[in-house]
N, C-alpha and C. Protein backbone atom coordinates (compact mmCIF):
# COMPACT_ATOMS: atom_id res chain seq x y z
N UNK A 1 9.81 -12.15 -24.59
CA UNK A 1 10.27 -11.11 -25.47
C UNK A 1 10.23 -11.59 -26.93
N UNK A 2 10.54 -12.95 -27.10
CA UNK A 2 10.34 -13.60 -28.32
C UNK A 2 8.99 -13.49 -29.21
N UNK A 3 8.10 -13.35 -28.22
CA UNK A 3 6.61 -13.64 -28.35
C UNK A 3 6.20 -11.91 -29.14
N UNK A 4 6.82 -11.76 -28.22
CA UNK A 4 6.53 -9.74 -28.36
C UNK A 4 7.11 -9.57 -29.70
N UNK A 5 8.67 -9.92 -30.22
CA UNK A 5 8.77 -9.55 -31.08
C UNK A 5 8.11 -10.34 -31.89
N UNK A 6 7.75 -11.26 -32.37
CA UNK A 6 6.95 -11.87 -33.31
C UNK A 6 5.63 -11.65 -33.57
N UNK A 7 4.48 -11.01 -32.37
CA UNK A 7 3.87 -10.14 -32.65
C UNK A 7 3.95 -9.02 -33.52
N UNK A 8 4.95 -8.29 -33.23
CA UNK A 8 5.31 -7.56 -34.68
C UNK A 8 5.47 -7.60 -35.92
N UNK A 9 6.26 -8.84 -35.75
CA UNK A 9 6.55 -9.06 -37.35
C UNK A 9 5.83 -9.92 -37.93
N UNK A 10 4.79 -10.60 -37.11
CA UNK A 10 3.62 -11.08 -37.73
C UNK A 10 2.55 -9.87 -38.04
N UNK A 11 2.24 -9.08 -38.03
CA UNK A 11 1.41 -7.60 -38.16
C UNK A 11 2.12 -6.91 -38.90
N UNK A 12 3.07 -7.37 -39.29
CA UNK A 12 3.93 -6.24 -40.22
C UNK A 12 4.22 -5.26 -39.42
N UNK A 13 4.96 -4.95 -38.74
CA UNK A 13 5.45 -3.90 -37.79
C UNK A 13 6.64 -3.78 -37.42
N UNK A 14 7.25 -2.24 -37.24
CA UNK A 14 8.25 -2.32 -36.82
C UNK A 14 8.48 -2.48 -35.22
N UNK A 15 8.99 -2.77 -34.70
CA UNK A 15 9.30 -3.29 -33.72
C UNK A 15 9.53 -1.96 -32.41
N UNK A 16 8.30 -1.79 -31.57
CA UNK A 16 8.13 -0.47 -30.60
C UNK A 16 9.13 -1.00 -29.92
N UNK A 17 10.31 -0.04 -29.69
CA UNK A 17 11.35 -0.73 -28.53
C UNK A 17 10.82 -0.45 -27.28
N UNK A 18 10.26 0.66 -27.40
CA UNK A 18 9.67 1.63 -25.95
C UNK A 18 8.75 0.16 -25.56
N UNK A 19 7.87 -0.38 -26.13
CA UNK A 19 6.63 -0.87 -25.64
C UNK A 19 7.47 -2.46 -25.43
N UNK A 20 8.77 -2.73 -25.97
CA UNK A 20 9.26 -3.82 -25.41
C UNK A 20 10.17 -3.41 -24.10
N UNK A 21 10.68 -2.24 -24.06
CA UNK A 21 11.18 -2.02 -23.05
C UNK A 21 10.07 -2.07 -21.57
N UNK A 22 9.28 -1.15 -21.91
CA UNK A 22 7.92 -1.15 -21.09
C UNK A 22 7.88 -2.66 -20.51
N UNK A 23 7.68 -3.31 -21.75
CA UNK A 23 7.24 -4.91 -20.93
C UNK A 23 8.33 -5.41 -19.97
N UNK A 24 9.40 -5.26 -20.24
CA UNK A 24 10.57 -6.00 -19.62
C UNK A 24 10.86 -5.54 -18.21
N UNK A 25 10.42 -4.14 -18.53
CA UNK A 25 10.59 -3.38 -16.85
C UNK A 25 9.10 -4.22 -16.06
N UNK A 26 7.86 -4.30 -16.65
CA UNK A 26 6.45 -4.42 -15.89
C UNK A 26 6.94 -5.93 -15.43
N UNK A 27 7.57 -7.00 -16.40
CA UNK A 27 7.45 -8.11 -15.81
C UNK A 27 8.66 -8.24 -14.74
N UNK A 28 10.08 -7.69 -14.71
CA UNK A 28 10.86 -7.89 -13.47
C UNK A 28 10.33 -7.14 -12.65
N UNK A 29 9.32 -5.95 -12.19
CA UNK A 29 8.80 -5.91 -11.37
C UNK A 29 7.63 -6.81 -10.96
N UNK A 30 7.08 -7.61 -11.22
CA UNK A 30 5.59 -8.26 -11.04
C UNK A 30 6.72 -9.67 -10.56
N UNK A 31 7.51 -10.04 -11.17
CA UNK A 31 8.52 -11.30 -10.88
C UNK A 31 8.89 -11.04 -9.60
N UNK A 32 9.70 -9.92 -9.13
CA UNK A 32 10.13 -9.79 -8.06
C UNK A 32 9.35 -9.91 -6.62
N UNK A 33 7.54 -9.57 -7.26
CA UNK A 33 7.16 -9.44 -5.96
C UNK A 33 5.98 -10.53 -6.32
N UNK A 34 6.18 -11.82 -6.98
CA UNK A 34 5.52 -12.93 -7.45
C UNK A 34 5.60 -13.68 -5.58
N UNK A 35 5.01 -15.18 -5.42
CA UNK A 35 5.42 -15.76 -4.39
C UNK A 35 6.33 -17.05 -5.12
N UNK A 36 7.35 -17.27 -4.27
CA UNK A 36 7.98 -18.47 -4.93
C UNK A 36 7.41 -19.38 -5.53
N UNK A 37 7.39 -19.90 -6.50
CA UNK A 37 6.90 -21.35 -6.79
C UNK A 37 6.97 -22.57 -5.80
N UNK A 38 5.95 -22.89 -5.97
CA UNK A 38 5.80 -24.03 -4.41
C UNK A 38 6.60 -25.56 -4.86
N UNK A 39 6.68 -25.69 -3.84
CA UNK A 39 7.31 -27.20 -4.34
C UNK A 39 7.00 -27.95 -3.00
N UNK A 40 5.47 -27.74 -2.79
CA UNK A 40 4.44 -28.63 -1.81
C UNK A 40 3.39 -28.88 -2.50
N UNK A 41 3.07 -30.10 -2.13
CA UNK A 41 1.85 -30.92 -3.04
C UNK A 41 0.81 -30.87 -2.25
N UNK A 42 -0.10 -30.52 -3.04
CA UNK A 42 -1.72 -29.53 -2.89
C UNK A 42 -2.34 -30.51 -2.14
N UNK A 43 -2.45 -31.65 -2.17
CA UNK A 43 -3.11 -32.91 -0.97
C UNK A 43 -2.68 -32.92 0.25
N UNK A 44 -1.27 -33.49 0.10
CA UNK A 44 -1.04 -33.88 1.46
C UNK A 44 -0.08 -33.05 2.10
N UNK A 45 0.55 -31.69 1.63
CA UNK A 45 1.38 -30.92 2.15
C UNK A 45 2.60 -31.29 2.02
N UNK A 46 3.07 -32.22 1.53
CA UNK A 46 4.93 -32.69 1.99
C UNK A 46 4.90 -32.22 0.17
N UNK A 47 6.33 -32.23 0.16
CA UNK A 47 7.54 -31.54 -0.89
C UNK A 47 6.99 -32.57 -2.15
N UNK A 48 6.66 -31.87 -3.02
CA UNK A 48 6.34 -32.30 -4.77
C UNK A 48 7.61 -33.55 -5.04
N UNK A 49 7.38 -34.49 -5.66
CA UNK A 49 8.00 -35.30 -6.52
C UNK A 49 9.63 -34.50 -6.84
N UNK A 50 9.36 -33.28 -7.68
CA UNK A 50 10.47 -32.93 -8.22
C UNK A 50 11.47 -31.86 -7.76
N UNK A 51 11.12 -31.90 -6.21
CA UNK A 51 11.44 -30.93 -5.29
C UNK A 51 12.26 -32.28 -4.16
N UNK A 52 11.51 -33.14 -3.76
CA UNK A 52 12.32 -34.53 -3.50
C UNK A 52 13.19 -35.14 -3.96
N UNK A 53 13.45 -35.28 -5.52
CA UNK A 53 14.22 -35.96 -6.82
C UNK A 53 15.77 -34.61 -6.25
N UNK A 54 15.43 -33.46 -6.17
CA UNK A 54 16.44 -32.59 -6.52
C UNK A 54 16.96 -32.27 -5.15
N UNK A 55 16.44 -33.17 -4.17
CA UNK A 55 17.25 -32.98 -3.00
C UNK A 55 17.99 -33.99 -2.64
N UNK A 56 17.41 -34.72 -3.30
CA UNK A 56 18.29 -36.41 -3.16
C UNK A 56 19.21 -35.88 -3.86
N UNK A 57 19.22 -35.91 -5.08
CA UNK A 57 20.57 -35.44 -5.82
C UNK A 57 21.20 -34.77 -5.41
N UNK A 58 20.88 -33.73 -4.64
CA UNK A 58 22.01 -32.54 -3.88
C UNK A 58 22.62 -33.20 -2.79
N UNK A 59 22.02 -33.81 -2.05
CA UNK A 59 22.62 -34.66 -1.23
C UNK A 59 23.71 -35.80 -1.59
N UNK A 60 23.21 -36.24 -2.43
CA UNK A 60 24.02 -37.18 -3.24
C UNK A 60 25.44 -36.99 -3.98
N UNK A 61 25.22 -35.54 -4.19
CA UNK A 61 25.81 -35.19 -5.05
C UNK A 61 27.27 -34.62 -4.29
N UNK A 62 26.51 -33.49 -3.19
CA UNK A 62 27.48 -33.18 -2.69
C UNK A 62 27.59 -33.42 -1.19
N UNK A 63 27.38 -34.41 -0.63
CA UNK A 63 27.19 -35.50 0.85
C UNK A 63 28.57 -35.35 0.67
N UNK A 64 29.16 -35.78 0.07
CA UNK A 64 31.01 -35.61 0.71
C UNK A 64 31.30 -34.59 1.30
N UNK A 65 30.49 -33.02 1.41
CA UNK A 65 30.91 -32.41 2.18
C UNK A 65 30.20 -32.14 3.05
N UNK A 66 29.27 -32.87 3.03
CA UNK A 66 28.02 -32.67 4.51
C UNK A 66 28.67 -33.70 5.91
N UNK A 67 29.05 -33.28 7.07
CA UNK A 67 29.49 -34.52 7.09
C UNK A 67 28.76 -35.36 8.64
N UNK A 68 27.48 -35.41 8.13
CA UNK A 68 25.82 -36.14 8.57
C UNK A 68 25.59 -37.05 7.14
N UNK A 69 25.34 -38.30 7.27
CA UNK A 69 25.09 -39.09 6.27
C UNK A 69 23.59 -38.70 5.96
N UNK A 70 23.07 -39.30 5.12
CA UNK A 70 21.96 -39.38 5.12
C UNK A 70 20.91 -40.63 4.60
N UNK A 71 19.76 -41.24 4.34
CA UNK A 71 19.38 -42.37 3.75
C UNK A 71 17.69 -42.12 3.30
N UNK A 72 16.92 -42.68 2.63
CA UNK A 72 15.65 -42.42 2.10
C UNK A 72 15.66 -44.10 3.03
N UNK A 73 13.93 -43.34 3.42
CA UNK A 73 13.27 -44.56 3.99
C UNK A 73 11.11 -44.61 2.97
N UNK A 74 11.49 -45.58 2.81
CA UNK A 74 9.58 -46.10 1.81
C UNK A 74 8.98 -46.36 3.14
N UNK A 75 7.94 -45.72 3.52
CA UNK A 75 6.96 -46.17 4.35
C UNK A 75 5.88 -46.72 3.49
N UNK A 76 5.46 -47.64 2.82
CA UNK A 76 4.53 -48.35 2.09
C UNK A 76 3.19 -48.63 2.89
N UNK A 77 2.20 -47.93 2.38
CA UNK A 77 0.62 -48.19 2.77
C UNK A 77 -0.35 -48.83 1.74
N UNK A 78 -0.96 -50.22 2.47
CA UNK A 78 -1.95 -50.58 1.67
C UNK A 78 -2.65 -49.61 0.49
N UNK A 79 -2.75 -50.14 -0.57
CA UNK A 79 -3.88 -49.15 -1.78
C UNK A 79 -5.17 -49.11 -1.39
N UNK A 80 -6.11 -48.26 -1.81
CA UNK A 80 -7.13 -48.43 -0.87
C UNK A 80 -8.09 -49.51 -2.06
N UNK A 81 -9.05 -50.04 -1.48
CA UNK A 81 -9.75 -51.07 -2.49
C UNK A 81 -10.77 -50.54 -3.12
N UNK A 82 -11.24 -49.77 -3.31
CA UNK A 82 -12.31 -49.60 -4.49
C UNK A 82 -12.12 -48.18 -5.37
N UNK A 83 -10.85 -46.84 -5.39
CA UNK A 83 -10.47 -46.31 -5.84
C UNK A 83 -8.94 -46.32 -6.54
N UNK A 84 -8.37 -45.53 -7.20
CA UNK A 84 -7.17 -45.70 -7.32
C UNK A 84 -6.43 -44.76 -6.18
N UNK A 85 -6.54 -43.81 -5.20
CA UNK A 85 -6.08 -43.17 -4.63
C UNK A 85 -7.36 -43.19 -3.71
N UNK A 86 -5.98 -42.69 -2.14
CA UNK A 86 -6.77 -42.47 -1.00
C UNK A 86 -7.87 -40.90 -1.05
N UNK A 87 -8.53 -41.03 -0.42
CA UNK A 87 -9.08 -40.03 -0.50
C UNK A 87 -8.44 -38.62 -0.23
N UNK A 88 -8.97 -37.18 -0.48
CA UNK A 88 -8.00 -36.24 -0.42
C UNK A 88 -8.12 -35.80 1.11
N UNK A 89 -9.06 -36.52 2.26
CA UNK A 89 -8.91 -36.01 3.53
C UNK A 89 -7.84 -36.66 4.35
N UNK A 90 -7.91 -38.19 4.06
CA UNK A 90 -6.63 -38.89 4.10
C UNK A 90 -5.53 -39.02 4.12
N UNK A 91 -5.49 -38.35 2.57
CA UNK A 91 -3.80 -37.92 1.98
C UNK A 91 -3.18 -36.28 3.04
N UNK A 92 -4.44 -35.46 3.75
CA UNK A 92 -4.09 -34.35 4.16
C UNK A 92 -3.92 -34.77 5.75
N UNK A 93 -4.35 -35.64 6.05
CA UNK A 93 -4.24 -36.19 7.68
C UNK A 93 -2.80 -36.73 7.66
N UNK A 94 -2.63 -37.78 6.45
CA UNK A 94 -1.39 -38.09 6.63
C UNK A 94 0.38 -37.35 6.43
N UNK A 95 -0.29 -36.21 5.42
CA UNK A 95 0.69 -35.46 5.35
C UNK A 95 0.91 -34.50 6.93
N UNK A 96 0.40 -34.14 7.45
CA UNK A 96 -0.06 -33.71 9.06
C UNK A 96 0.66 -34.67 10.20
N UNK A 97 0.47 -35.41 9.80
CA UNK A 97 0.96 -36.38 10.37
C UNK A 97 2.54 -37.14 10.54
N UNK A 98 3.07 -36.62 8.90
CA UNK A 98 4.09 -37.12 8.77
C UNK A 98 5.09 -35.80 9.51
N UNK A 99 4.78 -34.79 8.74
CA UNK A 99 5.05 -33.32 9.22
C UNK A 99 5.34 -33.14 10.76
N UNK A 100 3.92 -33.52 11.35
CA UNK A 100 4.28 -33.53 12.80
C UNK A 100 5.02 -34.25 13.70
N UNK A 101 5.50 -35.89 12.97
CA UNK A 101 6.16 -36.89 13.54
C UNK A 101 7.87 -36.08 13.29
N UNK A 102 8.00 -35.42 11.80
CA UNK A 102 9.32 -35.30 11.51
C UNK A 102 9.72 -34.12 11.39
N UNK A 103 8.68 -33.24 12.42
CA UNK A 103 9.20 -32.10 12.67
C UNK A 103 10.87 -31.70 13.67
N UNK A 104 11.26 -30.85 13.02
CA UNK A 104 12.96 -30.92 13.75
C UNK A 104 13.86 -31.62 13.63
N UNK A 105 13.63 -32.78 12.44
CA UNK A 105 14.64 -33.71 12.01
C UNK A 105 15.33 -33.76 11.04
N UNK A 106 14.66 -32.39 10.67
CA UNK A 106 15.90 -32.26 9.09
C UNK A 106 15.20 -32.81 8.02
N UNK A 107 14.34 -33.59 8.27
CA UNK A 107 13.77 -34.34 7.12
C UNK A 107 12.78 -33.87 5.78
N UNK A 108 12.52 -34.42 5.15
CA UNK A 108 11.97 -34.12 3.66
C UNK A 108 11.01 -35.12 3.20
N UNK A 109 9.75 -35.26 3.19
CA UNK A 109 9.05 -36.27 3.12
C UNK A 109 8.15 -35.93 1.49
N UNK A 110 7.56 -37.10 0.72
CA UNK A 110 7.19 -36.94 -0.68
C UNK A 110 6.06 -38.26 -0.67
N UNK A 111 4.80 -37.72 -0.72
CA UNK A 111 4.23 -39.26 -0.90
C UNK A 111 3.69 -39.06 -2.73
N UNK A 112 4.12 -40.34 -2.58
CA UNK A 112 3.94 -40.91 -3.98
C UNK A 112 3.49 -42.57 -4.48
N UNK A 113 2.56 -43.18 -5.36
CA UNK A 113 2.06 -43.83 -5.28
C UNK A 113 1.96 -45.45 -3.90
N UNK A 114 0.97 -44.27 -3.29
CA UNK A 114 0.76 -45.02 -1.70
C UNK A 114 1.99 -45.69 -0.77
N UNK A 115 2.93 -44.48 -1.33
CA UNK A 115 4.25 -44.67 -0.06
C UNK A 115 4.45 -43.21 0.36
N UNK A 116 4.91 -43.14 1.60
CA UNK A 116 6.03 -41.98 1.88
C UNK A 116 7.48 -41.92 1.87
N UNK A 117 7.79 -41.28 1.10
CA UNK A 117 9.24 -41.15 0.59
C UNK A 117 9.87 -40.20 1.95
N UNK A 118 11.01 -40.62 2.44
CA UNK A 118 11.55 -39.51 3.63
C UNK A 118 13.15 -39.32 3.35
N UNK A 119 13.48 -38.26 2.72
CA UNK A 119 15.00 -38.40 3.19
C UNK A 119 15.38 -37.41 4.32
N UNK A 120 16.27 -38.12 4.59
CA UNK A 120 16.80 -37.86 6.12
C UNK A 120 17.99 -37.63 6.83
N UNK A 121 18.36 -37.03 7.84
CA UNK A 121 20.26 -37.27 8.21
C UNK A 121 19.73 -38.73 8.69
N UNK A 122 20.71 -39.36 8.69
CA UNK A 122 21.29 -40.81 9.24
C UNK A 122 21.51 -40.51 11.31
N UNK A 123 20.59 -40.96 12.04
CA UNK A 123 20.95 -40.82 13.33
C UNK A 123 20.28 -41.70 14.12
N UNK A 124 20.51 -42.36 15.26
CA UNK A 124 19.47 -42.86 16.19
C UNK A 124 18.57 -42.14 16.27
N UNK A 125 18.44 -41.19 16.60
CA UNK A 125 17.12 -40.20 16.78
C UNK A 125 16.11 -40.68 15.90
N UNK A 126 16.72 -39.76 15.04
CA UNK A 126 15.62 -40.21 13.40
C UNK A 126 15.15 -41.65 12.61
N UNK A 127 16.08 -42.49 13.21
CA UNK A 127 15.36 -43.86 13.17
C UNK A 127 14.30 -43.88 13.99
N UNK A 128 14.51 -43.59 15.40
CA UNK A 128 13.47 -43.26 16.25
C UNK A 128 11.93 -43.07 15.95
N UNK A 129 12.62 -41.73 15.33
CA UNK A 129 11.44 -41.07 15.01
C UNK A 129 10.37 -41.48 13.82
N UNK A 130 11.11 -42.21 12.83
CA UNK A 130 10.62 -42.83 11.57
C UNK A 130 9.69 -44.21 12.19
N UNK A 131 10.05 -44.26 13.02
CA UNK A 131 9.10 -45.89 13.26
C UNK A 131 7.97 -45.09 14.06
N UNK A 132 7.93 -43.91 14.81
CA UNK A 132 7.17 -43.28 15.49
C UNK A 132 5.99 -43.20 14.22
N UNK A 133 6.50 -42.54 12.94
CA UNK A 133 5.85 -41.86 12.10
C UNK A 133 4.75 -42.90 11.37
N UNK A 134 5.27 -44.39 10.92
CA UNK A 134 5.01 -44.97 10.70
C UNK A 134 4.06 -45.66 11.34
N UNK A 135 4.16 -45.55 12.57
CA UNK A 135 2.87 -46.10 13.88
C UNK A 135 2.00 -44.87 13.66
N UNK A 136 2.00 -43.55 13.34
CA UNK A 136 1.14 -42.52 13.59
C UNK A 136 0.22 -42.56 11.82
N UNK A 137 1.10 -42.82 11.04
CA UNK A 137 0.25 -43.56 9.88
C UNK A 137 -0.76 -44.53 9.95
N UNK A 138 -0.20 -45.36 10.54
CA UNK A 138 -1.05 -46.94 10.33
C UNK A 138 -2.65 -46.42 11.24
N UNK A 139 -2.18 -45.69 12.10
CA UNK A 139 -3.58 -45.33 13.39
C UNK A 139 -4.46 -44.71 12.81
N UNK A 140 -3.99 -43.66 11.45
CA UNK A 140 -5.13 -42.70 10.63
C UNK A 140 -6.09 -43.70 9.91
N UNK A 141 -7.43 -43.11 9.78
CA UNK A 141 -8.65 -43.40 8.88
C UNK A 141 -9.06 -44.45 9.75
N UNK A 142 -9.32 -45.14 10.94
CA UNK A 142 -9.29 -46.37 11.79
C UNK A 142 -8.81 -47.44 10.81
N UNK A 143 -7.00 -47.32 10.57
CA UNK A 143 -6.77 -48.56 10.30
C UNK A 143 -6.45 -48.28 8.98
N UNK A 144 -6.80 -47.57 8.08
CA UNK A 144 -7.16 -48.02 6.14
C UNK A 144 -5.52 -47.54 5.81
N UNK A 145 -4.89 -47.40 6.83
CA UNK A 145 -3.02 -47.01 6.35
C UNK A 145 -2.70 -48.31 6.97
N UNK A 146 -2.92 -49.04 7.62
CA UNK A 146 -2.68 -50.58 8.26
C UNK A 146 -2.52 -51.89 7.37
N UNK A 147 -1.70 -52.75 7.27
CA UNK A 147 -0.14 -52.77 7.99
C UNK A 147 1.23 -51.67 6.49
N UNK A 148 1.52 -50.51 7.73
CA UNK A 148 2.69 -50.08 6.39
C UNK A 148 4.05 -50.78 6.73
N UNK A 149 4.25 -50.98 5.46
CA UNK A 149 6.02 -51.40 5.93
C UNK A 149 7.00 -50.56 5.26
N UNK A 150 7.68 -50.58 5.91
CA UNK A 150 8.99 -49.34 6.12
C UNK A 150 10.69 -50.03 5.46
N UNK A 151 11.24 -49.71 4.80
CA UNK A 151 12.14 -50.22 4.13
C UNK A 151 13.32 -48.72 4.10
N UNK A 152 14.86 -49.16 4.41
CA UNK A 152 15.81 -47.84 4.51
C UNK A 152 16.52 -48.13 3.37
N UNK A 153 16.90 -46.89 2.57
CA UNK A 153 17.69 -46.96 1.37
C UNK A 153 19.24 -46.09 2.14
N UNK A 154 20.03 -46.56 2.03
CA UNK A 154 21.14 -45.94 2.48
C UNK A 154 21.71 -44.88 0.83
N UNK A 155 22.20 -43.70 1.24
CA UNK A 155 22.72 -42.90 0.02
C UNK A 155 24.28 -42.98 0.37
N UNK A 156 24.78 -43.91 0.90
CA UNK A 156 25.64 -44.11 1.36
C UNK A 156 26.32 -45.24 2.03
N UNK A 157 27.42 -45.62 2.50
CA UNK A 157 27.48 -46.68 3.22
C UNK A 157 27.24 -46.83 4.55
N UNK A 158 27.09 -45.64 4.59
CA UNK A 158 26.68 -45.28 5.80
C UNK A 158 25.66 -46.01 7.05
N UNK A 159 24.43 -46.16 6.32
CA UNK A 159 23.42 -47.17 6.51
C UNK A 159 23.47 -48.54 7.32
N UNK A 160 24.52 -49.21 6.46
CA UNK A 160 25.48 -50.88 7.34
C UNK A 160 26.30 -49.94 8.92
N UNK A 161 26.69 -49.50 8.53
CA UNK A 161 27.46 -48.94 10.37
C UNK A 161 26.27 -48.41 11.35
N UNK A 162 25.43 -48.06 10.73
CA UNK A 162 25.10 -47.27 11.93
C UNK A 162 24.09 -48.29 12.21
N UNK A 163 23.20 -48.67 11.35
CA UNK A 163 22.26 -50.25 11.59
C UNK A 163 22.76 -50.62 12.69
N UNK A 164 24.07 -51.71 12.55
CA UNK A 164 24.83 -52.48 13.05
C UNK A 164 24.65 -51.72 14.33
N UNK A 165 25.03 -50.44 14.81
CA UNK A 165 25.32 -50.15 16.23
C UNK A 165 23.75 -49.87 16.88
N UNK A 166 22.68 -49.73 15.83
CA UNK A 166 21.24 -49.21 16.31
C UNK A 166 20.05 -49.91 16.42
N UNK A 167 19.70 -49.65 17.84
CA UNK A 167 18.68 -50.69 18.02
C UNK A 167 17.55 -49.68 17.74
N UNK A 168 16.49 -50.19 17.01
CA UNK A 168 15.08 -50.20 16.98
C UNK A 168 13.93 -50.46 17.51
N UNK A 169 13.29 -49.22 18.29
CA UNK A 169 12.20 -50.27 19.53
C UNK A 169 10.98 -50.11 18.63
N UNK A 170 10.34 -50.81 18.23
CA UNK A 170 9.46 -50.46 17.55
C UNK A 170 8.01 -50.44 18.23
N UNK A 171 7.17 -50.13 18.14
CA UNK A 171 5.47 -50.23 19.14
C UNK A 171 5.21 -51.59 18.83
N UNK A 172 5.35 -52.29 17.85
CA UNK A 172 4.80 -53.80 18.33
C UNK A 172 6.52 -54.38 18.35
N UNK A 173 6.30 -55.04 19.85
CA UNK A 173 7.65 -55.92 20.19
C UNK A 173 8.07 -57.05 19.22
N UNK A 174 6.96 -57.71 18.41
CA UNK A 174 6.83 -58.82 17.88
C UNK A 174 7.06 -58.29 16.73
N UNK A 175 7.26 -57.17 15.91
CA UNK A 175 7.90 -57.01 14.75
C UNK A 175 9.33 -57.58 14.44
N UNK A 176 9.48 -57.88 13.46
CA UNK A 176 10.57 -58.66 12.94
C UNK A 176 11.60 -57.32 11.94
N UNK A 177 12.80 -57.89 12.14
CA UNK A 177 14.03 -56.38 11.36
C UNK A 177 14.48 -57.30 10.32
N UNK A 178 14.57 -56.50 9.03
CA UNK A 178 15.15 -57.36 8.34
C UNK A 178 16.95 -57.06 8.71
N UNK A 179 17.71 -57.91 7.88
CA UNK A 179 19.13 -57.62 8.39
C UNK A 179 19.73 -56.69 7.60
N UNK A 180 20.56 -55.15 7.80
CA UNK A 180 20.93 -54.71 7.30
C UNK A 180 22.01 -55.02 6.16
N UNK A 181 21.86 -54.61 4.96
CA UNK A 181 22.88 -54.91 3.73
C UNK A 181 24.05 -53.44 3.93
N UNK A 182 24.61 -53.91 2.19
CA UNK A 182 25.31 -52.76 1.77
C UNK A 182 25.34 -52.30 0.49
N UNK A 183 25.72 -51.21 0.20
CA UNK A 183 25.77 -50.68 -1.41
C UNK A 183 24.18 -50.51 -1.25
N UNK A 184 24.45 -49.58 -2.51
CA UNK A 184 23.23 -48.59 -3.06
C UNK A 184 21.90 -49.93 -2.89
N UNK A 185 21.54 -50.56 -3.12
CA UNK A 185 20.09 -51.51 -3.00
C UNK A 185 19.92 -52.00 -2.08
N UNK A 186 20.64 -51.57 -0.77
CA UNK A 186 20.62 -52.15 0.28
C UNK A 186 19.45 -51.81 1.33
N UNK A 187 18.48 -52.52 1.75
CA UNK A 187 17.33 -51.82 2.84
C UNK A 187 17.16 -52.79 3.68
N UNK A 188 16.62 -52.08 4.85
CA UNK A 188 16.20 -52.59 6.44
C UNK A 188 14.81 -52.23 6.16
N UNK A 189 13.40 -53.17 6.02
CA UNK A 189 12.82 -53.51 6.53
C UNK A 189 11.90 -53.47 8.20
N UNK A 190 11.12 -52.46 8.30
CA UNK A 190 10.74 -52.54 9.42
C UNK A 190 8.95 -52.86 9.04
């Protein structure tokens, strides 16, 4: 509307209310039947950067009254060696992939420079399922996601208790756990 009126008074004009009214009605109708703004990233399908940032914070923010903990886990994948980014069939297999491992878990996944970002409720299950996801990574492109490592950020203290009571089977037996910490910098290592 700013624009509109300054059109005018850059032209020397008085100011058509009708033809600003006009506009104001054309655009809350065209708004209303717009499609939401996406907040999925055009490669690999999982939730934009700033659609991830603003769910952590909601969680964060108001987790005292959720009362399911929750924690971000880094699934970290090799960079690939002769580009700066994986290719875009890659990035769409793996988003497919992550999607399909963490379907029904509540979860929220964000890849961002050659990690997957996941936040999550806090449960055996979903540990479960995160090492599942992470094996279904490493298997894409024969191998070129091979070896990822997986690291848990607790948003909470949550993270040290439930560790402590949860075992991890992971697909290779011979993987090593790191030992769960506490407070905000605290991660498990898979």
């Amino acid at each position: 509307m700013t624009d509109f009126r300054a059109l005018f008074e850059a032209a020397e004009q008085s100011l058509d209310v009708d033809a600003l009214q006009s506009l104001a009605e054309g655009w809350a109708e065209v708004a209303e039947l717009a499609p939401a703004i996406s907040c999925t990233d055009v490669y690999t399908g999982l939730a934009t950067q700033a659609h991830f940032q603003r769910r952590v914070h909601e969680v964060s923010t108001f987790g005292a009254d959720n009362p399911r903990q929750h924690a971000v886990a880094v699934i970290s994948v090799p960079r690939p060696n002769e580009s700066r980014t994986h290719c875009w069939t890659l990035l769409a297999r793996m988003g497919e992939a992550v999607k399909g491992q963490l379907h029904g878990t509540g979860a929220l996944a964000m890849y961002q420079d050659s990690a997957v970002h996941v936040l999550f409720p806090l449960d055996e299950g979903n540990l479960s399922r995160l090492v599942e996801c992470k094996a279904a990574m490493e298997a894409l492109g024969d191998g070129a996601l091979s070896p990822a490592r997986m690291k848990l950020y607790p948003l909470s203290s949550a993270l040290a208790a439930t560790a402590a009571t949860t075992t991890i089977t992971p697909h290779d037996a011979s993987a090593k756990h790191g030992a769960p910490g506490s407070g905000p910098k605290a991660s498990r290592t898979t």
